[in-house]
N, C-alpha and C. Protein backbone atom coordinates (compact mmCIF):
# COMPACT_ATOMS: atom_id res chain seq x y z
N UNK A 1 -210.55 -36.83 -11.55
CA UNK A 1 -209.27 -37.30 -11.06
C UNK A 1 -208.84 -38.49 -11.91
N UNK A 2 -207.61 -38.48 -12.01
CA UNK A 2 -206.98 -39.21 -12.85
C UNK A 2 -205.97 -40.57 -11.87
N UNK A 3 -206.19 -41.46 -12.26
CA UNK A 3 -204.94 -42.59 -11.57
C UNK A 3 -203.56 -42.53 -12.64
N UNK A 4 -202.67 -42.39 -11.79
CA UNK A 4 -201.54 -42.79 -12.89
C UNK A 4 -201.79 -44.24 -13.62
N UNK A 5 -201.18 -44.19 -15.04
CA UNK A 5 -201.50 -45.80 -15.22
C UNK A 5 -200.11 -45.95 -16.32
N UNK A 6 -198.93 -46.83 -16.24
CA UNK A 6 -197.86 -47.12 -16.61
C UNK A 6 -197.96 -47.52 -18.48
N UNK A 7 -197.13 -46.51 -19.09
CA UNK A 7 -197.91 -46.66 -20.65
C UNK A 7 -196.71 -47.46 -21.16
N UNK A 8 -195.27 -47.74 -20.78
CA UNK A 8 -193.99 -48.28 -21.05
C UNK A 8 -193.68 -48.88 -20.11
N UNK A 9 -193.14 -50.74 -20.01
CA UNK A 9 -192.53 -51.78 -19.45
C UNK A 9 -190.85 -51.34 -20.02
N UNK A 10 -190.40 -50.17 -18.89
CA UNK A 10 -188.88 -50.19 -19.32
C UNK A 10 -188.34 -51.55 -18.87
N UNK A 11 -188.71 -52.04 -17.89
CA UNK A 11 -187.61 -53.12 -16.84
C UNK A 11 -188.06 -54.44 -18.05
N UNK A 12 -189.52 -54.39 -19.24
CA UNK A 12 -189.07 -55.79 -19.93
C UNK A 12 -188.30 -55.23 -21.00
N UNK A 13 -187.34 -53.76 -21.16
CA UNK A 13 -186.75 -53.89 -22.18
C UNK A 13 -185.60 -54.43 -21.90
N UNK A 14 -185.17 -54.55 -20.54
CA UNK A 14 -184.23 -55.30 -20.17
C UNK A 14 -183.80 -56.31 -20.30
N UNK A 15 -184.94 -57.28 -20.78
CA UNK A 15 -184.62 -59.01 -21.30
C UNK A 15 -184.74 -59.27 -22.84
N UNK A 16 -184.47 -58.22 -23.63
CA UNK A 16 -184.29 -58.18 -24.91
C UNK A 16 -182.70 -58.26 -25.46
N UNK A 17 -182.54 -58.78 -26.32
CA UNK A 17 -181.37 -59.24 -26.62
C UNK A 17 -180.51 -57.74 -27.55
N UNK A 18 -179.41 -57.26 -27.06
CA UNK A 18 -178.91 -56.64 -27.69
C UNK A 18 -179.10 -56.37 -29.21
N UNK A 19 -178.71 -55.32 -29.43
CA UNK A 19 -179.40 -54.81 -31.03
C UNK A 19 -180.84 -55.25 -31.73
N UNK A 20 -181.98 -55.21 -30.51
CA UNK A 20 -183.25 -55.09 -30.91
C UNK A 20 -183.83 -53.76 -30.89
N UNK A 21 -184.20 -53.44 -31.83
CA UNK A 21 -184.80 -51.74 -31.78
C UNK A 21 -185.69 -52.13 -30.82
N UNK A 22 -186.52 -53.16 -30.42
CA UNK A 22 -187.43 -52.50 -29.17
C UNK A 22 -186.59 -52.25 -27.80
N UNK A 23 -185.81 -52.75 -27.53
CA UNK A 23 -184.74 -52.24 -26.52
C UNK A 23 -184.70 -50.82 -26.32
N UNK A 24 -184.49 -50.15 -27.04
CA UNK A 24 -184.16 -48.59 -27.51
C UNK A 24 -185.33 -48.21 -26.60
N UNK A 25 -184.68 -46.82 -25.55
CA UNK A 25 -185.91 -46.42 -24.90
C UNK A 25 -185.84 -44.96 -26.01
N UNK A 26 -187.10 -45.03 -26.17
CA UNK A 26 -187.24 -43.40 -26.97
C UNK A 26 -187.86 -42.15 -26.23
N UNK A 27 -187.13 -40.94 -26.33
CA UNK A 27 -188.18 -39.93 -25.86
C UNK A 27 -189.20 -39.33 -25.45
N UNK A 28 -190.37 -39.96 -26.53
CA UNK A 28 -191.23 -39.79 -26.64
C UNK A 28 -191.85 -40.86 -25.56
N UNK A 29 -191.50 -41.66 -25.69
CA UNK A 29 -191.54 -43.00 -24.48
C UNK A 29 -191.71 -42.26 -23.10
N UNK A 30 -190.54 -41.48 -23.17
CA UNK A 30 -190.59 -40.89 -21.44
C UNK A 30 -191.17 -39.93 -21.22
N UNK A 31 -191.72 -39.25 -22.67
CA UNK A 31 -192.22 -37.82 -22.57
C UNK A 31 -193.81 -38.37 -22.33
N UNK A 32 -194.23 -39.18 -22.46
CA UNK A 32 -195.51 -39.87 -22.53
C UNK A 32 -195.61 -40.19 -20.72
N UNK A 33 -194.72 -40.90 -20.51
CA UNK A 33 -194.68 -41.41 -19.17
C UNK A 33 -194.77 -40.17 -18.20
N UNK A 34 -193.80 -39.19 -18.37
CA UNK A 34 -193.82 -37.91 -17.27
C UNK A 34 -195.33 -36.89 -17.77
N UNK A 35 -195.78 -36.86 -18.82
CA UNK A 35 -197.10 -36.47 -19.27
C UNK A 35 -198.27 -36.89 -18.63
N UNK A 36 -198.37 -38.30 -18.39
CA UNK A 36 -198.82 -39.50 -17.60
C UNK A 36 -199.27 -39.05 -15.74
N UNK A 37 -198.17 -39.12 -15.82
CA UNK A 37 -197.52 -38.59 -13.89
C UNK A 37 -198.17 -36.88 -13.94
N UNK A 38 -197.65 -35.91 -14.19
CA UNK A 38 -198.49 -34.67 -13.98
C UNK A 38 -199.63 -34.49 -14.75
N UNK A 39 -200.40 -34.96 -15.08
CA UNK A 39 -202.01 -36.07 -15.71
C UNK A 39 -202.27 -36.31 -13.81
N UNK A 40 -201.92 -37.19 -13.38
CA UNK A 40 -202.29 -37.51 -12.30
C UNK A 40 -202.33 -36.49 -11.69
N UNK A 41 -200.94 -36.10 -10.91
CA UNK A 41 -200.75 -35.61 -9.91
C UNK A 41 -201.54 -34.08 -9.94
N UNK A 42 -201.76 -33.36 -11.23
CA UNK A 42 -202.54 -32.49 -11.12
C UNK A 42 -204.36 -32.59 -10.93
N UNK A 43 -204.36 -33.50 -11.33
CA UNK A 43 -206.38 -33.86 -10.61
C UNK A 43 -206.30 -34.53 -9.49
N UNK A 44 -205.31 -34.65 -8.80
CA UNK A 44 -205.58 -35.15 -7.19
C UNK A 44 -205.73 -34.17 -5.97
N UNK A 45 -206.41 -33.99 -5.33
CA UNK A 45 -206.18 -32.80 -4.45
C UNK A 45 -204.97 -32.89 -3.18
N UNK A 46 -204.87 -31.54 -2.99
CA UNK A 46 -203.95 -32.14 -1.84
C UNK A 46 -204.16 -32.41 -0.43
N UNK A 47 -203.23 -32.63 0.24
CA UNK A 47 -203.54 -33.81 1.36
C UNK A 47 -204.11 -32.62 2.29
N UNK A 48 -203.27 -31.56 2.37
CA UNK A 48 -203.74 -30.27 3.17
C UNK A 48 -204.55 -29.28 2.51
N UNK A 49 -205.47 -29.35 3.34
CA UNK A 49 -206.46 -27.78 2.91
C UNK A 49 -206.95 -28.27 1.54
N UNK A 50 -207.52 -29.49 1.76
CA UNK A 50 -208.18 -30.04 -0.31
C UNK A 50 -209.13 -29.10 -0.36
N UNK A 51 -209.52 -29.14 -1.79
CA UNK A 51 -210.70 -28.09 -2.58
C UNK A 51 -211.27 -28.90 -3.28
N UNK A 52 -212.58 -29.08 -2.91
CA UNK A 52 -213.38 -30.06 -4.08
C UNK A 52 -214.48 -29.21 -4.91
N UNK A 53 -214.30 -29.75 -5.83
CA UNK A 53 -215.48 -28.80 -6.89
C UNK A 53 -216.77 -30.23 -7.39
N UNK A 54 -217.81 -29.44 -7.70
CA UNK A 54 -218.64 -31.18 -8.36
C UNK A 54 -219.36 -31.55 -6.87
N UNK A 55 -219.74 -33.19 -7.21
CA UNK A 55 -220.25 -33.89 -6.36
C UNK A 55 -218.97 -34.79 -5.64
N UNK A 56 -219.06 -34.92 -4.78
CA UNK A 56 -218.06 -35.52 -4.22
C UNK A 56 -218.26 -36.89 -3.39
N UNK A 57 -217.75 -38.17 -3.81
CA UNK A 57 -217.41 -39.03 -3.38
C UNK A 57 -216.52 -40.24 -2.92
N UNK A 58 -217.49 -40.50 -1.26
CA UNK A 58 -216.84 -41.10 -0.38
C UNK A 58 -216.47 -42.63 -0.43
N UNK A 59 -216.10 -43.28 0.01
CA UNK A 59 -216.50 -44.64 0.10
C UNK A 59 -217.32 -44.90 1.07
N UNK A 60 -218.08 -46.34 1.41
CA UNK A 60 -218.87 -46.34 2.51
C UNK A 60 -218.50 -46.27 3.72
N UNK A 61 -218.87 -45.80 4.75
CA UNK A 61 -218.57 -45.58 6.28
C UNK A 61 -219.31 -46.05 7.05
N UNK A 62 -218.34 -47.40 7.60
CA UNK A 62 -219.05 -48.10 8.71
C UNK A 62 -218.44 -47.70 10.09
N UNK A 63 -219.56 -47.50 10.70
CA UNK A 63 -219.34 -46.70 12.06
C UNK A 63 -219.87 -47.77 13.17
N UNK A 64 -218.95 -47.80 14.02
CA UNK A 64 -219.30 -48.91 14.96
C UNK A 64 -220.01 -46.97 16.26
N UNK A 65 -220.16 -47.79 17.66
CA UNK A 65 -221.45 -47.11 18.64
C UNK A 65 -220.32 -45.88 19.07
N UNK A 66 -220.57 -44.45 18.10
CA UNK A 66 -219.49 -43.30 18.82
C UNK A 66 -220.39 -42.30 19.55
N UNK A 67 -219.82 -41.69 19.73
CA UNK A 67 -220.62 -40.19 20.52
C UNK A 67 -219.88 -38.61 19.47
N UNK A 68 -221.06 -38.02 18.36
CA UNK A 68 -220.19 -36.73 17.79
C UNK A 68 -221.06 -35.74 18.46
N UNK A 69 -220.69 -34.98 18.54
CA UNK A 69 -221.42 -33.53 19.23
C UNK A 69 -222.27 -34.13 20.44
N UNK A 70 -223.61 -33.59 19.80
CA UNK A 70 -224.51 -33.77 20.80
C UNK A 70 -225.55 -35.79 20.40
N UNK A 71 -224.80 -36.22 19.21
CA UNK A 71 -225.68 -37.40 18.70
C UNK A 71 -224.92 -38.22 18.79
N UNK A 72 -225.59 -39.82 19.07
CA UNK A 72 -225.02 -40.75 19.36
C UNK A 72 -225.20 -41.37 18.14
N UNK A 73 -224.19 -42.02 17.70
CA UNK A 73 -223.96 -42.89 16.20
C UNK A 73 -224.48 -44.26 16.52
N UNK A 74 -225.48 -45.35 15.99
CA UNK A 74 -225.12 -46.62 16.48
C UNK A 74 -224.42 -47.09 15.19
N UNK A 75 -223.48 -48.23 15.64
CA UNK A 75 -222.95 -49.24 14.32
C UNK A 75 -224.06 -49.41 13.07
N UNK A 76 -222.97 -49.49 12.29
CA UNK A 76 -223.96 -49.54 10.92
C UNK A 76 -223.42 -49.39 10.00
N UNK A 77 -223.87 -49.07 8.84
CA UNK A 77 -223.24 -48.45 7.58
C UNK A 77 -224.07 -47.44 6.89
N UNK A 78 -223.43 -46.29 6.78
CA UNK A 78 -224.40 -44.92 6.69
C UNK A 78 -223.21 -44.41 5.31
């Protein structure tokens, strides 16, 4: 899985002074950026009915005193 991660600061081309070529947003600029975004959004699973392949991990789970099925959980971190 991939995090999106922002490869172009359009909003600082905004404080550039007229007729600076870095001003200029280029194509390739945005073609990078939307490349970027479905990069992500395709290694994330979805929210319904996910499919995991591999080993899969959780973060830790702290469980305060529940009742699942037939076993009683005490607090902790498992």
């Amino acid at each position: 899985m991939s995090n999106y991660t922002k490869t172009v600061n359009f909003a600082a081309k905004d404080s550039l002074p007229s007729g600076n070529p870095a001003k200029i947003i280029k194509g390739t600029e945005i073609d990078t950026e939307y490349n970027n975004i479905a990069s992500a959004v395709q290694t994330k699973s979805d929210i319904a009915s996910p499919t995991f392949t591999g080993t899969v991990t959780i973060p830790t789970l702290n469980v305060t005193t529940s009742f699942i099925g037939n076993f009683d959980v005490d607090g902790g971190t498992y």
